[in-house]
Protein backbone atom coordinates (compact mmCIF):
# COMPACT_ATOMS: atom_id res chain seq x y z
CA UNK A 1 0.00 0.00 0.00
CA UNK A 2 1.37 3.42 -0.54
CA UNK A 3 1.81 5.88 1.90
CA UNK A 4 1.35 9.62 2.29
CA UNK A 5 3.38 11.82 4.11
CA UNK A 6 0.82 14.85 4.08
CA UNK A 7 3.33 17.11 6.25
CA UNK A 8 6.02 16.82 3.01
CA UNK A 9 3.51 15.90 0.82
CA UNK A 10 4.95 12.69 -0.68
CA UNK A 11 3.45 9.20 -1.25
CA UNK A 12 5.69 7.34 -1.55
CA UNK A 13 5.18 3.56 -3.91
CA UNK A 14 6.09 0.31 -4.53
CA UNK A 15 7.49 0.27 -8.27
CA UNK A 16 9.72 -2.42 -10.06
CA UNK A 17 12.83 -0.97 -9.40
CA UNK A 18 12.21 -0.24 -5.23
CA UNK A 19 10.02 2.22 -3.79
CA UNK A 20 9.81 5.45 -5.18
CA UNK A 21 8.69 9.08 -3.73
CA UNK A 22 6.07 11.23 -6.01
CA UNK A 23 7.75 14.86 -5.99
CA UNK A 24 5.56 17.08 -6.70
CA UNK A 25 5.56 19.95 -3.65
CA UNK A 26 1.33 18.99 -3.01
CA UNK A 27 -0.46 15.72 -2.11
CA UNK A 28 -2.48 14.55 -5.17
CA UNK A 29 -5.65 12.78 -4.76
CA UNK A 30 -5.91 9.69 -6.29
CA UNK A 31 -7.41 6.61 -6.59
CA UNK A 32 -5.88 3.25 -4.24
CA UNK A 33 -6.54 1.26 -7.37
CA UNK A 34 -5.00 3.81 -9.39
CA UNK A 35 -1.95 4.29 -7.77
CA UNK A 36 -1.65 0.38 -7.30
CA UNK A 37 -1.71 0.21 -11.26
CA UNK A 38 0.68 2.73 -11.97
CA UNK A 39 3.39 1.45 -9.56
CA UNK A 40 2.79 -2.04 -10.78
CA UNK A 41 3.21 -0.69 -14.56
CA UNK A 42 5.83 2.33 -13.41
CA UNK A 43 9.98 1.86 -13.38
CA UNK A 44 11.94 4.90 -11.92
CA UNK A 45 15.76 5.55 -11.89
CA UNK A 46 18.39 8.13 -12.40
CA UNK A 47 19.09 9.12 -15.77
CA UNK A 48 23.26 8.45 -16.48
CA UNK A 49 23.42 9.42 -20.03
CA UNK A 50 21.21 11.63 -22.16
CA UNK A 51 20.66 12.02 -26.40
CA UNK A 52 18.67 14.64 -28.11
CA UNK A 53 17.57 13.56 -31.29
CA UNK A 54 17.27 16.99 -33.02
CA UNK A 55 16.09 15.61 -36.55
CA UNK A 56 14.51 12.40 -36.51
CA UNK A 57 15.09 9.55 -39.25
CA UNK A 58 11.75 9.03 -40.19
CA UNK A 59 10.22 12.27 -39.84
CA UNK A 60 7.53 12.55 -37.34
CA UNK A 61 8.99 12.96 -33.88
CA UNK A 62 11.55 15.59 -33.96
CA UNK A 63 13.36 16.65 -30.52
CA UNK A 64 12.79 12.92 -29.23
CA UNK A 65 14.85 12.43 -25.90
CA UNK A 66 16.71 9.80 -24.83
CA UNK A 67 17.92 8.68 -21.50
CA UNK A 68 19.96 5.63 -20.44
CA UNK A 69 18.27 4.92 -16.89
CA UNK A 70 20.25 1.70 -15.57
CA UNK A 71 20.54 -0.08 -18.45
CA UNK A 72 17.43 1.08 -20.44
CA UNK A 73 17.25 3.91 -22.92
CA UNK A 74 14.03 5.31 -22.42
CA UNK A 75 12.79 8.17 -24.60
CA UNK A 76 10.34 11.03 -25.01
CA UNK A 77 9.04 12.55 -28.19
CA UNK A 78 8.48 16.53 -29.08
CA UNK A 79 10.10 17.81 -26.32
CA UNK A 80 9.85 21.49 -25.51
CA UNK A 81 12.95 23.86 -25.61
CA UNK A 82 12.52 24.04 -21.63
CA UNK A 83 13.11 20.89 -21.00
CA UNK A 84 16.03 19.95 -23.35
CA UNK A 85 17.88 22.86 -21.89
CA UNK A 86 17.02 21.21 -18.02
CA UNK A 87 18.44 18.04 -18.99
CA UNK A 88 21.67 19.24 -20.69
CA UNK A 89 22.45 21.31 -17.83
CA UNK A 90 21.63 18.60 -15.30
CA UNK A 91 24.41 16.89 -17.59
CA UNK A 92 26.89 19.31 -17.63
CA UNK A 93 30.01 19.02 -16.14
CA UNK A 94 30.04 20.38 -12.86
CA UNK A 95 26.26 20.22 -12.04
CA UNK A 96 25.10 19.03 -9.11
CA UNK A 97 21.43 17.93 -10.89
CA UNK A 98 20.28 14.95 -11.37
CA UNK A 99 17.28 13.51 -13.45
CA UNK A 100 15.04 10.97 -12.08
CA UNK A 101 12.61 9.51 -14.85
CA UNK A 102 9.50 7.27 -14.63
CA UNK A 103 8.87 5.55 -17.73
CA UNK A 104 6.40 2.57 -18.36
CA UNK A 105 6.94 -1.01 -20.13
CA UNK A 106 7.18 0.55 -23.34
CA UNK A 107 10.27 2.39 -22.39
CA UNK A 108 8.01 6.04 -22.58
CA UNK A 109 8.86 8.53 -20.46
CA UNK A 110 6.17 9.37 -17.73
CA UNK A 111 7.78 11.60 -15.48
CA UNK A 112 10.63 13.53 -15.78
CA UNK A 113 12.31 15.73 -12.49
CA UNK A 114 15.81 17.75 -12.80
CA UNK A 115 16.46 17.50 -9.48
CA UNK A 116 19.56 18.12 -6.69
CA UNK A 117 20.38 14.92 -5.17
């Protein structure tokens, strides 16, 4: 069962890889069933390597992301200027960012968080 820290606002849930912690700053309001679904269906790691495909071969999903997370490259299509620009500098030398992904069995990216460690 997840749990919800409601002074942090985290739930924290059971996924593949271990138990993971929901980010965002509010509690959200879902579902037991829905949550249970997502974690069973959900994998979540720390991005190690990143590749922007800029122009794709075929046409059709230009800016399409990839990240290696463990030993999967996941990926995420029409991504917005914002975002590539997070990731790079999460990947830049120096930074102290990291990017934790979600991304289901099809190796799409669910979630995405530039994050400090």
């Amino acid at each position: 069962m997840p749990s919800l820290n409601q002074k942090e606002g985290k739930s924290i849930m059971p996924t593949t890889s271990g138990p993971s912690t929901i980010t965002s700053p509010v509690s959200h309001k879902l579902s037991e069933t829905l949550v249970q679904a997502a974690a069973l269906a959900t994998t979540t790691g720390i991005a190690s390597k990143y590749w922007l495909e800029l122009v794709s071969l075929p046409p059709g999903n230009n800016n399409r992301l990839w990240l290696l997370v463990g030993s999967t490259w996941t990926h995420l299509t029409n991504t917005s200027a914002g975002l590539q620009a997070s990731v790079q500098n999460a990947f830049n030398a120096g930074s102290n960012l990291q990017v934790a992904v979600w991304y289901d069995a099809t190796q799409t990216i669910i979630g995405l968080v530039v994050r400090t460690p």
